[in-house]
Protein backbone atom coordinates (compact mmCIF):
# COMPACT_ATOMS: atom_id res chain seq x y z
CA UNK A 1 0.00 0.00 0.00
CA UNK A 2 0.81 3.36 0.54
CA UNK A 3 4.48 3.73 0.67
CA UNK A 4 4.20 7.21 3.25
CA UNK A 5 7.63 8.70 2.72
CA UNK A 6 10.14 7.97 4.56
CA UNK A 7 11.86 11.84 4.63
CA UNK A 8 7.99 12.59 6.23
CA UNK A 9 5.27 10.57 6.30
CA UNK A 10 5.81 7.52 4.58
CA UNK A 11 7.33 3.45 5.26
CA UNK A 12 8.75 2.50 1.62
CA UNK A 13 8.92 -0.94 0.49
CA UNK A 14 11.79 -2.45 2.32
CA UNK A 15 13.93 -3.50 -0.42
CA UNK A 16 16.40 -5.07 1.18
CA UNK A 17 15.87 -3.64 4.63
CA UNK A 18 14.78 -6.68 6.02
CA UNK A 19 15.65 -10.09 6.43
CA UNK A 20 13.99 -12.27 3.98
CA UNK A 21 10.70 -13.92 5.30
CA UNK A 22 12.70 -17.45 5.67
CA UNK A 23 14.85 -16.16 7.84
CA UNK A 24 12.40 -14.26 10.08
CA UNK A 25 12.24 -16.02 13.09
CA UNK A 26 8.29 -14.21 13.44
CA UNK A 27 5.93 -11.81 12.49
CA UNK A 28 5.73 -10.02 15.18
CA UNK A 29 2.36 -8.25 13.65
CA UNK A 30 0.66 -6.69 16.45
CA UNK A 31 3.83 -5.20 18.43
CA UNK A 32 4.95 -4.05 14.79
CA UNK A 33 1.51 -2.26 14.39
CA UNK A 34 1.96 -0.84 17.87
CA UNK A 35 4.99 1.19 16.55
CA UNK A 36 3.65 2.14 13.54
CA UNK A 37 0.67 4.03 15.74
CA UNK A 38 3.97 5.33 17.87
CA UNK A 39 4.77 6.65 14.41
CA UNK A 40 1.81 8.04 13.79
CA UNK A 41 1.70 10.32 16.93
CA UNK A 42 5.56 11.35 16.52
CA UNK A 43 4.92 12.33 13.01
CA UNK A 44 1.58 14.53 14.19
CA UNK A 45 3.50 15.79 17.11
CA UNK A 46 6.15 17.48 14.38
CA UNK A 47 3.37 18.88 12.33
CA UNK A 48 1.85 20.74 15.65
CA UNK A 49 5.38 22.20 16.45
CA UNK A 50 5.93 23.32 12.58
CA UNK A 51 2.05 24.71 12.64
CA UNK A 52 3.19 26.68 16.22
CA UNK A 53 7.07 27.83 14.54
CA UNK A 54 5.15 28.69 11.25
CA UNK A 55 4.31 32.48 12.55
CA UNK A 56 8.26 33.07 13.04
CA UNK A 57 9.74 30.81 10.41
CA UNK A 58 9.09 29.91 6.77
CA UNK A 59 7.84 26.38 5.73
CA UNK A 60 11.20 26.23 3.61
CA UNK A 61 13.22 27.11 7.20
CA UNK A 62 11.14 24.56 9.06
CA UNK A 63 11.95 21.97 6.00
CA UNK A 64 15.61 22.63 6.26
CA UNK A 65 15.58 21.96 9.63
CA UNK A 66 13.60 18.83 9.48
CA UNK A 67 16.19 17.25 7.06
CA UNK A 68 19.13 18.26 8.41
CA UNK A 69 17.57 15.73 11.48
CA UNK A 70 16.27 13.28 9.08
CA UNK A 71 19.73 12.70 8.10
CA UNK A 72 20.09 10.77 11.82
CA UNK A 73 17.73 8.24 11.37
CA UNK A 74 18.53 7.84 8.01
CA UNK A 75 22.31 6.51 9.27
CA UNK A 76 20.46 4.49 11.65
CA UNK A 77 18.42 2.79 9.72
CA UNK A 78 21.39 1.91 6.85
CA UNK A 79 23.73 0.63 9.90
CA UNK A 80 20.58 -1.66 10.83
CA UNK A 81 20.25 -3.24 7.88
CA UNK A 82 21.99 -6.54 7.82
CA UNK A 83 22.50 -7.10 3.98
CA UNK A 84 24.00 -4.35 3.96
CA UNK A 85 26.69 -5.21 6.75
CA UNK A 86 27.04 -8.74 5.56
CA UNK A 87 27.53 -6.82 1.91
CA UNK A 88 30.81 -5.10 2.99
CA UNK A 89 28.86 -1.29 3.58
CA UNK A 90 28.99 -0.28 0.21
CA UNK A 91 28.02 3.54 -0.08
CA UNK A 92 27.96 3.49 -3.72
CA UNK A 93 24.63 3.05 -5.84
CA UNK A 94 24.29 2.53 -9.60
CA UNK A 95 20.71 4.76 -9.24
CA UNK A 96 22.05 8.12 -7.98
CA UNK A 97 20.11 10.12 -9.94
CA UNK A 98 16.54 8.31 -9.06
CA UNK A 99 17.52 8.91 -5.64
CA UNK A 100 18.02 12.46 -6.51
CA UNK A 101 14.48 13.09 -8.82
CA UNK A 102 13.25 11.22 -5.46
CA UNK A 103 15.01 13.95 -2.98
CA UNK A 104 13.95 17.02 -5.28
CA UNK A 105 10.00 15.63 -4.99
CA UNK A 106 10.01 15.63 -1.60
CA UNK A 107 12.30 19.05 -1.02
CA UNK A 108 8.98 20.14 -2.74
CA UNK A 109 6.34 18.04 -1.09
CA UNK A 110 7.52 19.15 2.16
CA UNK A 111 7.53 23.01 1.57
CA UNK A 112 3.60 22.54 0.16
CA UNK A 113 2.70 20.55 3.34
CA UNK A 114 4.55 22.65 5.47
CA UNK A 115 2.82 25.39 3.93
CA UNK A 116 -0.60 23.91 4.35
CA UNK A 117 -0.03 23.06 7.97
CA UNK A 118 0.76 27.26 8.69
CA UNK A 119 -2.52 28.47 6.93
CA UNK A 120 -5.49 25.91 7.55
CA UNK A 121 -6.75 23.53 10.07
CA UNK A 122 -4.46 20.94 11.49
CA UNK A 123 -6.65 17.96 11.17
CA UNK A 124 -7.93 19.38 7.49
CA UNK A 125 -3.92 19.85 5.86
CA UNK A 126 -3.13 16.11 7.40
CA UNK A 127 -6.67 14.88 5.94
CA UNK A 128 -6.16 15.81 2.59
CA UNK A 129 -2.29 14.45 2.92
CA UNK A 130 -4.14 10.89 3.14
CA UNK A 131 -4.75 10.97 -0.20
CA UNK A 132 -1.31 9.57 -0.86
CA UNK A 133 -2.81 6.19 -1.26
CA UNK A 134 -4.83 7.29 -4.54
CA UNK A 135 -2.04 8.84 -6.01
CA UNK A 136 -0.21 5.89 -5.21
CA UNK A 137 -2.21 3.81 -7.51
CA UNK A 138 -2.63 6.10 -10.24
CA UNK A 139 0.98 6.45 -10.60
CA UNK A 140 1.89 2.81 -10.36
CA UNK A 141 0.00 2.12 -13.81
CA UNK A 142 2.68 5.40 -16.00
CA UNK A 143 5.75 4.44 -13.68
CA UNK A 144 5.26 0.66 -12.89
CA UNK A 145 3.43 -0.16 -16.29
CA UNK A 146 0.71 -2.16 -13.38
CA UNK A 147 -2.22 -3.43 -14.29
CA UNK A 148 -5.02 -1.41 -12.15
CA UNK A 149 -8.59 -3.25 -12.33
CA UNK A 150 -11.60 -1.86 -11.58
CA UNK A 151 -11.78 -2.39 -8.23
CA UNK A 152 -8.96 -0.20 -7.46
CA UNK A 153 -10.37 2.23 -9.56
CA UNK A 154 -13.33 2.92 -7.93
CA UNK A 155 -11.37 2.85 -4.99
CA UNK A 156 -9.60 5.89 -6.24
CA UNK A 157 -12.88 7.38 -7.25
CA UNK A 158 -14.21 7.20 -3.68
CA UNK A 159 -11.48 8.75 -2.36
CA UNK A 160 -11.22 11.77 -4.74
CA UNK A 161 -14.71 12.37 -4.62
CA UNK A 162 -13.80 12.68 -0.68
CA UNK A 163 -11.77 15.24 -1.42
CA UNK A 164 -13.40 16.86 -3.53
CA UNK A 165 -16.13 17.09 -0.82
CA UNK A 166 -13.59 18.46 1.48
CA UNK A 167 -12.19 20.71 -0.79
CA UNK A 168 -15.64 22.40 -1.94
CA UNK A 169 -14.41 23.88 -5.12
CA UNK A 170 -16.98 26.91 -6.29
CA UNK A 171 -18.27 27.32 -2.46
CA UNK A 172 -16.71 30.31 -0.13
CA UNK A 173 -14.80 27.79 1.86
CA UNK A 174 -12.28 27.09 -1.45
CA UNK A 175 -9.45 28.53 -1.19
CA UNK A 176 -6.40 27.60 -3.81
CA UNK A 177 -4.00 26.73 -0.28
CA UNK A 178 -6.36 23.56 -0.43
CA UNK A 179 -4.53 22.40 -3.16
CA UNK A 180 -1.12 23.05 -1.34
CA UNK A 181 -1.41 18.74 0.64
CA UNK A 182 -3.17 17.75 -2.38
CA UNK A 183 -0.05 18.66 -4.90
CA UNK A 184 2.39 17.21 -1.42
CA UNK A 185 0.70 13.85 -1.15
CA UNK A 186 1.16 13.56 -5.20
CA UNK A 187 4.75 14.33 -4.67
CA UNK A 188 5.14 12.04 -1.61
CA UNK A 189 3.15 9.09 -4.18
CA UNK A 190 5.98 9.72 -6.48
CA UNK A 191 8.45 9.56 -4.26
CA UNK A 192 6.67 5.79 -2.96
CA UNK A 193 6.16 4.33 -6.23
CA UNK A 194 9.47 5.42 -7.47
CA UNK A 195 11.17 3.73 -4.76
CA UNK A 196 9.84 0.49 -5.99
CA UNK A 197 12.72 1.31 -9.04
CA UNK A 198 15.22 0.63 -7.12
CA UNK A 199 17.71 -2.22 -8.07
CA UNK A 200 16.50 -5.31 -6.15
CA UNK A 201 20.03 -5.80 -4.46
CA UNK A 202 20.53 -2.13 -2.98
CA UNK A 203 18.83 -1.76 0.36
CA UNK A 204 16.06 0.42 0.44
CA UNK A 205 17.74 2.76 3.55
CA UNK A 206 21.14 3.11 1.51
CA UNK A 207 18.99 4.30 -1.39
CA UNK A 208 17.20 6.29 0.68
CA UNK A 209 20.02 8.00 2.57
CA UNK A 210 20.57 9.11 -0.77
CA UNK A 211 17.62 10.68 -1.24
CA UNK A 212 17.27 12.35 2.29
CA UNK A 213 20.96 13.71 1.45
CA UNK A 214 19.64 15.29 -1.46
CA UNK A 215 16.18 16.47 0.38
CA UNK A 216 18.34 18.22 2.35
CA UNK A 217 20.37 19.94 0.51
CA UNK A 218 17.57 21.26 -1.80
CA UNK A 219 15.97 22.26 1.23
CA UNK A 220 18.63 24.59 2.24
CA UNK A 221 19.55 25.74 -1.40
CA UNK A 222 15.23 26.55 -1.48
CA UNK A 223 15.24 28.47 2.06
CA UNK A 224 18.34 30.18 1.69
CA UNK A 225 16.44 31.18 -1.99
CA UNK A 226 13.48 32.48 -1.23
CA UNK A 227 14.76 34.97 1.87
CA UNK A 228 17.44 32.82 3.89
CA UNK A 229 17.11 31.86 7.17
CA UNK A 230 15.16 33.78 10.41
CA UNK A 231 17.54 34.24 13.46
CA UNK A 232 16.07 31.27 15.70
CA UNK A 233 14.15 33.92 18.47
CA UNK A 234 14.61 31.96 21.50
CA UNK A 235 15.72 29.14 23.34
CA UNK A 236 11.91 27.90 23.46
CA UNK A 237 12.06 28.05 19.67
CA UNK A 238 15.42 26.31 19.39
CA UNK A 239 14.21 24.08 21.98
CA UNK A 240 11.14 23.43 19.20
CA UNK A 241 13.43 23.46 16.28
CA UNK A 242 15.27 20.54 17.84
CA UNK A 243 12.03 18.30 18.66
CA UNK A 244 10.82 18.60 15.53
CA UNK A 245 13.82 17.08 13.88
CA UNK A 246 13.69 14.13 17.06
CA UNK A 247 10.18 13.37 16.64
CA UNK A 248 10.18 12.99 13.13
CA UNK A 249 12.92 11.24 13.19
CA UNK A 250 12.10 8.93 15.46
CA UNK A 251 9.03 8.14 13.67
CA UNK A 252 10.42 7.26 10.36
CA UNK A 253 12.80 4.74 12.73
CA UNK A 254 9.53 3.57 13.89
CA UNK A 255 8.39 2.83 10.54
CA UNK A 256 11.33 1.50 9.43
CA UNK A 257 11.26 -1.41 12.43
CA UNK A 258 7.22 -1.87 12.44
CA UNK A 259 8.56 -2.38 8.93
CA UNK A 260 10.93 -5.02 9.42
CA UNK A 261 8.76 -6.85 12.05
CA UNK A 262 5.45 -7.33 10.03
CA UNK A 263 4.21 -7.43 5.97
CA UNK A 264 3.09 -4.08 5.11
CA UNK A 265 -0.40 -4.75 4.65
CA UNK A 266 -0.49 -5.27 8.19
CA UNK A 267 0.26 -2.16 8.85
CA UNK A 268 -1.55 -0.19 5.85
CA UNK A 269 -5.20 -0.02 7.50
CA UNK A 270 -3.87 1.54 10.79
CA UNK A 271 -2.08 4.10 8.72
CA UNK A 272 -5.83 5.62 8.97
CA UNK A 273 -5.15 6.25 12.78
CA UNK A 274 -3.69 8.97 11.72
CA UNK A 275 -6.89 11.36 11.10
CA UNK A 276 -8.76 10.95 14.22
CA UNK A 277 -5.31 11.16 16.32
CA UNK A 278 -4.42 14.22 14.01
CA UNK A 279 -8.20 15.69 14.70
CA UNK A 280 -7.91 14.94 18.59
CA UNK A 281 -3.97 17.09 18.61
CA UNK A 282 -5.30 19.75 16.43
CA UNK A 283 -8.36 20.42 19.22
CA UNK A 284 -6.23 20.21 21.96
CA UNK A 285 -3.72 22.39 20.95
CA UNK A 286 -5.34 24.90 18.46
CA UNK A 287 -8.87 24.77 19.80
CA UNK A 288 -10.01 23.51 16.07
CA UNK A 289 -12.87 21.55 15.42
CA UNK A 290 -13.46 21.23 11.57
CA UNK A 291 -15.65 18.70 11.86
CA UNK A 292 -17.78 20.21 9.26
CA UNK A 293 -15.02 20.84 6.63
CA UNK A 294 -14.01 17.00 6.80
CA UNK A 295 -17.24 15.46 7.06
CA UNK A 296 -18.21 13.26 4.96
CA UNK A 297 -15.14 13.78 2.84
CA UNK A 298 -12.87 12.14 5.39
CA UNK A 299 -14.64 9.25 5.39
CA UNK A 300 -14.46 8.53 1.76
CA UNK A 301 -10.94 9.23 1.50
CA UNK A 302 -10.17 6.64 4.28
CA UNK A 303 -13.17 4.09 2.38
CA UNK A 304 -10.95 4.33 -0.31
CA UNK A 305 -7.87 3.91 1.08
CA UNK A 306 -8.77 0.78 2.62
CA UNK A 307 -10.15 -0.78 0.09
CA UNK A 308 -7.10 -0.47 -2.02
CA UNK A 309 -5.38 -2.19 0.88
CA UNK A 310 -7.66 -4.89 0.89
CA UNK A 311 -7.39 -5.10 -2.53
CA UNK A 312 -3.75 -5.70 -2.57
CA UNK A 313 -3.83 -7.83 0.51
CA UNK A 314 -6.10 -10.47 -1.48
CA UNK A 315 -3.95 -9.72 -4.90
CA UNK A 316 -0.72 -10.88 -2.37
CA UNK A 317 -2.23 -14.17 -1.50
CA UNK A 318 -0.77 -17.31 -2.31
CA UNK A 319 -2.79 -18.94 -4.55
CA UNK A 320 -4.49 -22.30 -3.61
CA UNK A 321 -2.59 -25.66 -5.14
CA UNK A 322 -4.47 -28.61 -5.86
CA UNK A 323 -3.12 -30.11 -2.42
CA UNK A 324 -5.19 -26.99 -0.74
């Protein structure tokens, strides 16, 4: 399912990052899904400090920042990996310039969400991010030359009519900083399904310190570009600055061991978790209640979701033998 970036948001297929099934001792499903909630909240708790930093600091500042930390995990999760140990570390990749398309879409997917998170409704600008999964499968059928049936189709359907619904083009509540998570979780699907381009042998967190490199340097090269940076105003804000790097951080090292510990589409439906928990955060902190805005456009956008994960869940199952 949906590959949620890895520099943000996002788990990528584990290419490599894990030890193959035969040699898992178990699937340790249900603590894996435990971390990937633990995820969830670490990756909300950034977005609440960039929405409180976003008055004093641009969303290309706050980006910077972010993957400057990102680069932490990023190490961590490489000197995890046991392929690539038992392959002698190499820190060379044939793919270089993938991994750099891939660290240019999200320099830009995280300046629109960013963005979105400074001038709308928490629990709205994380909503709308969900739509990552639709994208997902649109993109798969130019880029992976995948066959999408109907099924998965609709699915898509469902969920963009959700957004549409949340979006409200034509009423008084449109305004074009909608579109801002709409054109990041297209950026963040392109980032997903092109990580499924990677040569099989190169592990997907070598690959993808790579691309964080790369994220962060066009991060810097963008905020130093469009009016440098803001002198950090205070030890509270530097105190911010810093958690937001941990937290999201941590959570893509979450990801990256729910990950290893459990099959994706495990994990894929509680992805979802992330709305109400983002909608809960978002009240608490901000006193914001769109409940209006979101329903019942939130719901089709998770419908959706899901039922591309069930869909690939069933596509994923061994087929029966004639000794079943």
């Amino acid at each position: 399912m949906i590959p949620r970036n890895t520099m943000d948001r996002t788990a990528p297929p584990q290419n490599g990052a894990s030890e193959p099934a035969s040699r898992r001792s178990t699937d340790n499903a249900v603590l894996g899904i435990l971390i990937s909630i633990a995820a969830l909240v670490l990756f909300d708790l950034m977005g609440l400090i960039i929405k409180h930093l976003s008055p004093r600091y641009s969303a290309a500042e706050l980006s910077a920042y972010r993957n400057l930390f990102g680069l932490v995990p990023s190490f961590i999760a490489l000197w995890m990996t046991a392929s690539w140990r038992q392959g002698g570390r190499p820190m060379r990749i044939r793919q270089w310039r993938l991994a750099a398309l891939r660290g240019a879409a999200v320099t830009f997917a995280q300046l629109m969400f960013y963005l979105s998170l400074g001038i709308m409704a928490f629990a709205t600008a994380t909503t709308i991010s969900y739509t990552t999964a639709l994208f997902t499968t649109a993109l798969a059928v130019p880029l992976l030359r995948e066959r999408v049936g109907w099924v998965r189709w609709f699915a898509v359907a469902v969920g963009f009519v959700g957004v549409v619904l949340v979006l409200r083009p034509g009423s008084d509540a449109f305004t074009w900083a909608l579109l801002l998570p709409v054109g990041a979780s297209f950026l963040y699907a392109f980032s997903g399904v092109t990580a499924r381009l990677i040569d099989p042998d190169v592990p997907t967190p070598l690959f993808n310190l790579y691309s964080s490199a790369i994220a962060a340097l066009g991060s810097f090269t963008l905020a130093l570009a469009v009016g440098g940076f803001t002198p950090v105003a205070s030890a509270e804000d530097l105190a911010f600055i810093v958690l937001m790097g941990l937290f999201g951080g941590s959570a893509v090292l979450c990801l990256v061991v729910a990950y290893r510990m459990t099959e994706p589409s495990n994990l894929a439906p509680f992805s979802y978790f992330g709305i109400p928990i983002a909608f809960l955060l978002g009240w608490v902190f901000f006193d914001e209640a769109p409940v209006d805005d979101l329903w019942p456009g939130a719901l089709l956008i998770v419908i959706g979701g899901l039922m591309i994960v069930y869909r690939e869940r069933r596509m994923r199952r061994p087929r029966p033998t004639a000794k079943d």
